[in-house]
N, C-alpha and C. Protein backbone atom coordinates (compact mmCIF):
# COMPACT_ATOMS: atom_id res chain seq x y z
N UNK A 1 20.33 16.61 30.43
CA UNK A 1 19.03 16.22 30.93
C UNK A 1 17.90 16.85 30.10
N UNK A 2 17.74 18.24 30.05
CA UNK A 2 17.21 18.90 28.78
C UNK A 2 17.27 18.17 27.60
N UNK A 3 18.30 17.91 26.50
CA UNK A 3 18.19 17.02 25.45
C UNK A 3 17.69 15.75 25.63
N UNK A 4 17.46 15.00 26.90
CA UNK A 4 16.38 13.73 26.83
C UNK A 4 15.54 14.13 27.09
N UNK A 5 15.02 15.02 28.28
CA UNK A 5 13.46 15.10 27.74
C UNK A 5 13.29 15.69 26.69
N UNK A 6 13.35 16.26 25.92
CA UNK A 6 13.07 17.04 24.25
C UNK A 6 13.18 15.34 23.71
N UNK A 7 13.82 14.79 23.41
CA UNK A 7 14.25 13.58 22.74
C UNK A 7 12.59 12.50 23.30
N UNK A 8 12.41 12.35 24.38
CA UNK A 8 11.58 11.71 25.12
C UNK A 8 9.91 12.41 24.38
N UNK A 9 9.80 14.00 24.80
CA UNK A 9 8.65 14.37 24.15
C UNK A 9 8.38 14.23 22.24
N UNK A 10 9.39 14.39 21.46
CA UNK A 10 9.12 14.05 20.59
C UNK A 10 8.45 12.83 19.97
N UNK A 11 9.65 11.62 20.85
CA UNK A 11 8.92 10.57 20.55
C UNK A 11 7.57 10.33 20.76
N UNK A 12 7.30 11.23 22.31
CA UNK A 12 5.43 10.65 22.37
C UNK A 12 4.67 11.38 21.47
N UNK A 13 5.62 12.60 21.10
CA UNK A 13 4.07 13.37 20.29
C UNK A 13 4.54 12.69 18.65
N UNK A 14 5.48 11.75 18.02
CA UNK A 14 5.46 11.18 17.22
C UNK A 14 4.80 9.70 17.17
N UNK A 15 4.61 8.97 18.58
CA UNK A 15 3.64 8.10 18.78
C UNK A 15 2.18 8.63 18.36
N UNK A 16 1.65 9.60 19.09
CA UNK A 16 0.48 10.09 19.62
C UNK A 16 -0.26 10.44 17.44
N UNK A 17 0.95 11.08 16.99
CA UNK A 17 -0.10 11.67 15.78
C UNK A 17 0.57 10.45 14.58
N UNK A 18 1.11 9.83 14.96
CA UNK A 18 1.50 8.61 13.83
C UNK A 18 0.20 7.94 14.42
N UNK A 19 -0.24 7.40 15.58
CA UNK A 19 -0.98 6.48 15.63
C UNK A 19 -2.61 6.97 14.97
N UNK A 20 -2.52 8.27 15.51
CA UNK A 20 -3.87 9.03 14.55
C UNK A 20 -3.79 9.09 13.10
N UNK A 21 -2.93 9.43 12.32
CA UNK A 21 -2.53 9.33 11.01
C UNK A 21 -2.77 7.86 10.46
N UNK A 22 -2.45 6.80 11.16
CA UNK A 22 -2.50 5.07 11.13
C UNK A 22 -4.05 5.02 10.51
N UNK A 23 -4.47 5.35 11.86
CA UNK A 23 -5.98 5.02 12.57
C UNK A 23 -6.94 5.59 11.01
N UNK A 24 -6.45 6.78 10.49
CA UNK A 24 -7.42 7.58 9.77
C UNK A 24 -7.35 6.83 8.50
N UNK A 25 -6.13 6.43 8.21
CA UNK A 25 -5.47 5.98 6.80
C UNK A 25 -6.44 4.12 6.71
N UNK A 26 -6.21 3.64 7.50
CA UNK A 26 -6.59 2.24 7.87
C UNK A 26 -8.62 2.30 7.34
N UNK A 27 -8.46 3.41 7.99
CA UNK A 27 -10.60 3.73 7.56
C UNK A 27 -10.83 4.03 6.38
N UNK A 28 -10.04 4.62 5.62
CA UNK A 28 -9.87 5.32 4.51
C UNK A 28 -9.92 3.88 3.37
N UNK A 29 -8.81 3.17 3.82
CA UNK A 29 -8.44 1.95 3.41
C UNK A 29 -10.10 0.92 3.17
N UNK A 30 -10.26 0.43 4.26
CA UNK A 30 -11.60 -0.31 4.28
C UNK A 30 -12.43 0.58 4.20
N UNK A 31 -12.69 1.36 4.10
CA UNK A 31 -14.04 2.00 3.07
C UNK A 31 -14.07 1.54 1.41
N UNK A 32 -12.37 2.27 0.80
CA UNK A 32 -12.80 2.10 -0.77
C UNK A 32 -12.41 0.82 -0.82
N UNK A 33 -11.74 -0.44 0.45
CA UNK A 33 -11.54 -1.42 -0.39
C UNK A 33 -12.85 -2.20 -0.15
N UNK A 34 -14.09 -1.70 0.16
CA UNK A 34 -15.18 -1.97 0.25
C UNK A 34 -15.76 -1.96 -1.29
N UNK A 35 -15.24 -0.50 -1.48
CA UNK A 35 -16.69 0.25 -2.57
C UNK A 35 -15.97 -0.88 -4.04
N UNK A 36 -14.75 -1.40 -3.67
CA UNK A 36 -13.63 -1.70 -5.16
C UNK A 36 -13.93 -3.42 -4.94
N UNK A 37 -14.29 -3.56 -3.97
CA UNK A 37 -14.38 -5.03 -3.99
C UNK A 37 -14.54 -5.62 -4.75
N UNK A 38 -15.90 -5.79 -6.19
CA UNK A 38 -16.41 -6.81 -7.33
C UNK A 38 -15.41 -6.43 -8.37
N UNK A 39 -14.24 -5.63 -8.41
CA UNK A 39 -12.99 -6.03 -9.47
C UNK A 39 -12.18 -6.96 -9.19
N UNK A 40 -12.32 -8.21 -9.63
CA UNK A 40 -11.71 -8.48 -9.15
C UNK A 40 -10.02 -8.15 -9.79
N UNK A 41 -8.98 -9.12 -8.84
CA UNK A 41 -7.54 -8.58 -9.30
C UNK A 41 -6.68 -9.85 -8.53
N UNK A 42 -6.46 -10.55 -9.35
CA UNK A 42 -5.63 -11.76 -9.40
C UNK A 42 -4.30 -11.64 -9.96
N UNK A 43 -2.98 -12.56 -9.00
CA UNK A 43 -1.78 -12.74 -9.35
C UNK A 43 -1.63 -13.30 -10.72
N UNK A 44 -2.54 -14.37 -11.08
CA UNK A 44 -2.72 -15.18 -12.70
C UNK A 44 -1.75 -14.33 -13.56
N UNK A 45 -0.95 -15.74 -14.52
CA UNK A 45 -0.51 -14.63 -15.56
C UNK A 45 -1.23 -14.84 -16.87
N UNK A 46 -2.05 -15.40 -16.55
CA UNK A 46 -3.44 -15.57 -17.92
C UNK A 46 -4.68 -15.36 -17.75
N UNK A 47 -4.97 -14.52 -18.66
CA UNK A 47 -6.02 -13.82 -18.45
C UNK A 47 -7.68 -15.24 -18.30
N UNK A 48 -8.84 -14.48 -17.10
CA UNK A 48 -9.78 -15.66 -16.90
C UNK A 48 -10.64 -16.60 -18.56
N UNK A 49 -10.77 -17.84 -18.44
CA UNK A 49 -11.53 -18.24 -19.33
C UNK A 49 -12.62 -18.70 -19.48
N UNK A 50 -13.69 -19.02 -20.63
CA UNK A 50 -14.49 -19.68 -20.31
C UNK A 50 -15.90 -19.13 -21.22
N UNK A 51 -16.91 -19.88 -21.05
CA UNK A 51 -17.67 -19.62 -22.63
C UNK A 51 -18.60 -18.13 -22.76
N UNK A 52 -18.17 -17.50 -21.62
CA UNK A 52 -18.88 -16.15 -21.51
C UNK A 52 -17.61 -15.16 -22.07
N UNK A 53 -16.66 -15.55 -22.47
CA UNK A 53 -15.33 -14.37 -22.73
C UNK A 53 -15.01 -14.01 -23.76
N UNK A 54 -15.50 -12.56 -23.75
CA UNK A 54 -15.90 -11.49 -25.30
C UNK A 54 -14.34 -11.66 -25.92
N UNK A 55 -14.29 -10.37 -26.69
CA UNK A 55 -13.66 -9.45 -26.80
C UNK A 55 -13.36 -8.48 -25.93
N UNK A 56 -12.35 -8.98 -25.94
CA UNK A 56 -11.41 -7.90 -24.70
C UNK A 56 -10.30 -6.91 -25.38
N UNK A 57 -10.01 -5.65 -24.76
CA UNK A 57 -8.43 -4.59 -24.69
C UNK A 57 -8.18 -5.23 -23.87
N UNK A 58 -6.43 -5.02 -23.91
CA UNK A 58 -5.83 -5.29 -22.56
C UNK A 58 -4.95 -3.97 -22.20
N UNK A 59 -4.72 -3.34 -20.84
CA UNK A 59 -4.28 -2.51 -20.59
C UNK A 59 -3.78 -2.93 -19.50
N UNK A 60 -2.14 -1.76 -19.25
CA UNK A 60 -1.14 -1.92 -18.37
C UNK A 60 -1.92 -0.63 -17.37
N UNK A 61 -2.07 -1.09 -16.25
CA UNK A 61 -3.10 -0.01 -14.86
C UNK A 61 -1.61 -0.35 -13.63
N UNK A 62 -1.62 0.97 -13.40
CA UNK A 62 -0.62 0.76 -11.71
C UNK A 62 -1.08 1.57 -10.91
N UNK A 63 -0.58 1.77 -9.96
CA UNK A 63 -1.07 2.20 -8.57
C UNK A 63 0.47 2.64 -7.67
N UNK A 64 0.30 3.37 -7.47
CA UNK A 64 1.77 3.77 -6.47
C UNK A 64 1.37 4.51 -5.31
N UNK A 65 2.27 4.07 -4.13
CA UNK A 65 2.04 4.77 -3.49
C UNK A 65 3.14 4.99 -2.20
N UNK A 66 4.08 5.93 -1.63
CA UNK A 66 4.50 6.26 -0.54
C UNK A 66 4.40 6.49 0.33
N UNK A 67 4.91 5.74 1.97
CA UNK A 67 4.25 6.22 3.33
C UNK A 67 5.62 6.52 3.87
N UNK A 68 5.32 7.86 4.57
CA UNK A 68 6.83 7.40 5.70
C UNK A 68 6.42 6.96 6.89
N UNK A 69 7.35 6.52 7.65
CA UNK A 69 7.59 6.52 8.86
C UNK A 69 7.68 7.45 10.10
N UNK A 70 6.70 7.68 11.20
CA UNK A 70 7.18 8.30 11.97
C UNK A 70 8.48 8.51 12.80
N UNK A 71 8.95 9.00 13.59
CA UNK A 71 10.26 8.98 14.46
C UNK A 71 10.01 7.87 15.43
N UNK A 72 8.99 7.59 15.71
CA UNK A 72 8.44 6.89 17.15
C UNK A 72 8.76 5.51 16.30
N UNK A 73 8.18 5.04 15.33
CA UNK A 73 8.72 3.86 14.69
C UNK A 73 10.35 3.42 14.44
N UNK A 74 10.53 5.01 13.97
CA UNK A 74 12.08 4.49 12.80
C UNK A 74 12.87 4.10 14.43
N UNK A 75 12.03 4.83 15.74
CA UNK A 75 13.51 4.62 17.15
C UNK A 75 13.34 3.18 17.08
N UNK A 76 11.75 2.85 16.97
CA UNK A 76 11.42 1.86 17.95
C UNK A 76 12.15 0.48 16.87
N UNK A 77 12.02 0.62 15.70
CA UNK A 77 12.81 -0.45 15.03
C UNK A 77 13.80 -0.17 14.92
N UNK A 78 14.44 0.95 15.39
CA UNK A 78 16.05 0.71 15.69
C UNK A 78 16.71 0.01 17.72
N UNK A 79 15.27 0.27 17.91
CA UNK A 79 15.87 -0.73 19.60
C UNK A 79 15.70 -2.46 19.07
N UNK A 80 14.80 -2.94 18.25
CA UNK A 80 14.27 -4.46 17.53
C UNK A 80 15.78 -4.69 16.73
N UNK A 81 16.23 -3.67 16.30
CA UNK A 81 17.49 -3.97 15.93
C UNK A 81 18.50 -4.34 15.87
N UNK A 82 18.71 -3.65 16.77
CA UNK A 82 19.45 -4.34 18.33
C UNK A 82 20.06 -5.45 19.06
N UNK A 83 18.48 -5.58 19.03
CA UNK A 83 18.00 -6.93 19.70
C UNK A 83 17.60 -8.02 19.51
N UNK A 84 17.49 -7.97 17.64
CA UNK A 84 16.44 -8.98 17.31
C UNK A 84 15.52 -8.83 17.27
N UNK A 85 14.66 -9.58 16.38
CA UNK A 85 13.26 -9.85 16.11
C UNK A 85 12.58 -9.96 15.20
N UNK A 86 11.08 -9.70 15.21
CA UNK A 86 10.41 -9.26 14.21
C UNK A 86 10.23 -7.86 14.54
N UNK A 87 10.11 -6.87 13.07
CA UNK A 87 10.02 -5.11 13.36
C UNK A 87 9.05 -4.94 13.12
N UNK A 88 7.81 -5.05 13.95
CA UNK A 88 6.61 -5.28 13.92
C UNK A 88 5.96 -3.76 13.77
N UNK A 89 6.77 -2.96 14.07
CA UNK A 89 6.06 -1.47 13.34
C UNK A 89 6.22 -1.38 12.16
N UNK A 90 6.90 -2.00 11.22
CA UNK A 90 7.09 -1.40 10.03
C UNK A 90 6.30 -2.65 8.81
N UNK A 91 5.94 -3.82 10.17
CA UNK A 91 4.88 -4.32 9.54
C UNK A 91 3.67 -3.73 8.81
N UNK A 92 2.89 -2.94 9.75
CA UNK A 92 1.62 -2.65 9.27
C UNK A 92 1.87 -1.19 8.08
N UNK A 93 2.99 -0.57 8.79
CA UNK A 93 3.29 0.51 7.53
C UNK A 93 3.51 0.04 6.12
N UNK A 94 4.46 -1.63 6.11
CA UNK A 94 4.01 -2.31 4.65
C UNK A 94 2.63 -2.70 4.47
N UNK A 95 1.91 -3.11 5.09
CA UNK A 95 1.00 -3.56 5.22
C UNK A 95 0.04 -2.26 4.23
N UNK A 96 -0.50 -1.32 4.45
CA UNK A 96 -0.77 0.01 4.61
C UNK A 96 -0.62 0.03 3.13
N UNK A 97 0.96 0.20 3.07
CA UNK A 97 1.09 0.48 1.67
C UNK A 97 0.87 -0.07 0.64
N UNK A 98 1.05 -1.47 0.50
CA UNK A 98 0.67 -2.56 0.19
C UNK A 98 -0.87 -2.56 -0.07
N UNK A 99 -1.89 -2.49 0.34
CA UNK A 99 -3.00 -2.34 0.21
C UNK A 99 -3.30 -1.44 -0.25
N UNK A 100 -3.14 0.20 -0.03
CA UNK A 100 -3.11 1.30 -1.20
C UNK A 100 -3.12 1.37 -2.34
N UNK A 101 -1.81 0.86 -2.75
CA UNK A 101 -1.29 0.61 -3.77
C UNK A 101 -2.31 -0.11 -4.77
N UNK A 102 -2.70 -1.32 -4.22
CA UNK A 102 -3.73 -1.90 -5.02
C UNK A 102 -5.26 -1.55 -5.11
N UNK A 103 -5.45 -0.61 -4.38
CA UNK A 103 -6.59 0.15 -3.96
C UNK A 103 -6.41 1.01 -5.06
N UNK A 104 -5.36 1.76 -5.47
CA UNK A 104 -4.94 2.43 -6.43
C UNK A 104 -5.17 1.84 -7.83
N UNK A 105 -4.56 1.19 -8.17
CA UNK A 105 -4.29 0.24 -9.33
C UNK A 105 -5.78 -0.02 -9.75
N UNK A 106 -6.64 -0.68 -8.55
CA UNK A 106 -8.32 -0.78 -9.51
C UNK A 106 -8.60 0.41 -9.51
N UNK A 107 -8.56 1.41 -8.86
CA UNK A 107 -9.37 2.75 -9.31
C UNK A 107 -8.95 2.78 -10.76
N UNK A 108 -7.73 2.75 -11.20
CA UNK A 108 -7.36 3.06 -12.54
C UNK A 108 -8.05 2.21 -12.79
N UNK A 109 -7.99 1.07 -13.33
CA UNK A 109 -8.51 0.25 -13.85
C UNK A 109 -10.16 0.33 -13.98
N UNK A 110 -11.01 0.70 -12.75
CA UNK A 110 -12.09 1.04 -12.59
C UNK A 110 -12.44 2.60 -13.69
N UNK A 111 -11.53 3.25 -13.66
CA UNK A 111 -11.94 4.36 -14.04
C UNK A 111 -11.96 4.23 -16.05
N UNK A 112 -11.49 3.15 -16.17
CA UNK A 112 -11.20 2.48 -17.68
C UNK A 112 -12.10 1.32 -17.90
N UNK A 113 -13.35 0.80 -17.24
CA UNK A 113 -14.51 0.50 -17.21
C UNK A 113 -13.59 -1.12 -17.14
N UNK A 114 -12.74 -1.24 -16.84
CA UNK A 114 -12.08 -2.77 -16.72
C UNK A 114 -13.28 -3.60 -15.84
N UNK A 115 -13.63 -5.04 -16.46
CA UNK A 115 -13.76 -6.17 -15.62
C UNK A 115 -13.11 -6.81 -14.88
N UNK A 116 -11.66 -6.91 -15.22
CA UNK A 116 -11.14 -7.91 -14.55
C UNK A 116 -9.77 -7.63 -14.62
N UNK A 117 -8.52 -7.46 -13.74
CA UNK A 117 -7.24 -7.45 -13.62
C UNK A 117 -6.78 -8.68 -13.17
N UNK A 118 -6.00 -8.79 -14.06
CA UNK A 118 -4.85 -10.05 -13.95
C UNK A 118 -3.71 -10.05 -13.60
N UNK A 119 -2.47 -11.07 -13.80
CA UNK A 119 -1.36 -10.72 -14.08
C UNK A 119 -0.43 -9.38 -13.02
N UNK A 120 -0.97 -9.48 -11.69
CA UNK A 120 -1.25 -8.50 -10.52
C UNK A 120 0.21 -8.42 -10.05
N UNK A 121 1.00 -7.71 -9.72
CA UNK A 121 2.75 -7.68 -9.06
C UNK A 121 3.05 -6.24 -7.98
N UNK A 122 3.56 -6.86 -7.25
CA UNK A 122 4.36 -5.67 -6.47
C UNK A 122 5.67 -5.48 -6.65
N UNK A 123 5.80 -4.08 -6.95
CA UNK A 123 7.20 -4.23 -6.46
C UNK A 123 7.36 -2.80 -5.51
N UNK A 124 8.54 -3.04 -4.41
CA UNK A 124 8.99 -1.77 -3.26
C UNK A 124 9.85 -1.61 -3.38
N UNK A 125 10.56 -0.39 -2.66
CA UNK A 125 11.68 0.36 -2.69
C UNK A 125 11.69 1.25 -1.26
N UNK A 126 12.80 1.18 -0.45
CA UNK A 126 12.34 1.76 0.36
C UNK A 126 13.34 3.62 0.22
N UNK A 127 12.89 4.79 1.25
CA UNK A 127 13.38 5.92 0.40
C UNK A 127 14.00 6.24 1.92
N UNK A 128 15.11 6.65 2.16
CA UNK A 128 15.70 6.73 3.49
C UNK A 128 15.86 7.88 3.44
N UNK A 129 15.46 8.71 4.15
CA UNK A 129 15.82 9.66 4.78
C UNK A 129 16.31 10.32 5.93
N UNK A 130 16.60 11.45 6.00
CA UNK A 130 17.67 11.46 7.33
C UNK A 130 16.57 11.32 8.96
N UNK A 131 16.96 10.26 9.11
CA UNK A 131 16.51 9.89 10.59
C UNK A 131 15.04 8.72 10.19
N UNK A 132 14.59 9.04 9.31
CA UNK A 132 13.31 8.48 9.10
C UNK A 132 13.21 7.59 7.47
N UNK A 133 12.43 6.96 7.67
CA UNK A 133 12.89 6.12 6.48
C UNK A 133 10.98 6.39 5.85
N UNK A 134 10.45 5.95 4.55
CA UNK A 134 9.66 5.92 4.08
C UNK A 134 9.74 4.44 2.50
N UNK A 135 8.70 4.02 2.60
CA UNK A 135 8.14 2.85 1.47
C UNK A 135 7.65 3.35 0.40
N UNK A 136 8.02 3.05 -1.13
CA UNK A 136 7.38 3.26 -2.05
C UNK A 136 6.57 1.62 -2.20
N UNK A 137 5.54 1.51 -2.57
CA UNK A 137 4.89 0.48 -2.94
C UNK A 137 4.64 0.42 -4.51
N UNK A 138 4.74 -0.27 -5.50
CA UNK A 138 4.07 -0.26 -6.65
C UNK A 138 3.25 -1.43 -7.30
N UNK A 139 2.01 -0.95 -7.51
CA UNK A 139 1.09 -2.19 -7.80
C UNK A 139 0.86 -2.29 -9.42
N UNK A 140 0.98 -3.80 -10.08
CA UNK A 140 0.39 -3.10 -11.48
C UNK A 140 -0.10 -4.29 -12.11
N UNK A 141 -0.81 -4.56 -13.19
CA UNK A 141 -1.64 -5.55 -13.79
C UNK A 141 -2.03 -5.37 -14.96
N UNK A 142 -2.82 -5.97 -15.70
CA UNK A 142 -3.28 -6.12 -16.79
C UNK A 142 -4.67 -6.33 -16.54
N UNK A 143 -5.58 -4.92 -17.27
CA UNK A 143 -6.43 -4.66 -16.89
C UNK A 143 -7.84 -5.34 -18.14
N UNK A 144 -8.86 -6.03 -18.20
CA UNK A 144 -9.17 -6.50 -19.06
C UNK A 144 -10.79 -5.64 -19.42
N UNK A 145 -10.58 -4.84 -20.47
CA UNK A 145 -11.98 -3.69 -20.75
C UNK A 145 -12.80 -4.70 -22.02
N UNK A 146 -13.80 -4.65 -21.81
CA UNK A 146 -14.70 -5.08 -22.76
C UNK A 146 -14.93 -4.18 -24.31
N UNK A 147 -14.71 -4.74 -25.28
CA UNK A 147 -14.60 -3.97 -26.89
C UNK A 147 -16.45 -3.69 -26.98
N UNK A 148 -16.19 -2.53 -26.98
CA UNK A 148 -17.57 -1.82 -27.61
C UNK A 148 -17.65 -2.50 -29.02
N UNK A 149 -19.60 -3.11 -29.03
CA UNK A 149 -19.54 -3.32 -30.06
C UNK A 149 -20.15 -2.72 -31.56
């Protein structure tokens, strides 16, 4: 009886500070994908055209990034498991990362005075650990800088 409630309190205090951790990360998120907005960053695998288009570098820019999972998730998509479904917690944790990642990728790119990223890809991996699982996300593109003249 002791080992379920211990088992029981963990999970809420792994609800309680995953959902604060969510909450903080999510603000964090729409702030810089505010400030990053006018880069743009397209799937295209050719770079934009048209009678305004200098001289360009092209550069390889990525973005990475890892989230884990709380306990309160990894249970709760192991009861969806179960049972079926969609694992709708581990939605927004891709979600999350997924957006980082590319939040990432223009900063680089931003920080290399780039106009424009192209040629945009994900790829994931997920990293299992004991009891809890965690997402690598990786974002990357072809970043297009204007030639000093």
């Amino acid at each position: 009886m002791f080992n379920l409630v211990v088992i029981c309190i963990l999970l809420l205090v792994g609800l309680v500070f995953g959902k604060m951790a969510e909450k903080k990360h999510l603000k964090s998120i729409i702030k810089r994908e505010n400030q990053l907005n006018a880069l743009p960053a397209i799937a295209s695998r050719y770079p934009p055209s048209g009678d305004n288009v200098g001289p360009y570098r092209q550069l390889l820019v990525t973005g990475n990034v890892v989230i884990a999972s709380d306990y309160f998730k990894t249970f709760l998509s192991g009861l969806i498991n179960i049972f079926g479904g969609r694992v709708t917690p581990f939605e927004s944790l891709l979600d999350r990362a997924r957006r980082e990642a590319m939040l990432r990728m223009k900063a680089s790119a931003d920080a290399v005075n780039a106009e424009f990223v192209f040629n945009v890809k994900y790829q994931t991996a997920t990293i299992q650990q004991k009891g809890s699982g965690a997402i690598e996300v990786l974002a990357y593109g072809t970043a297009l800088i204007p030639e000093r003249r």
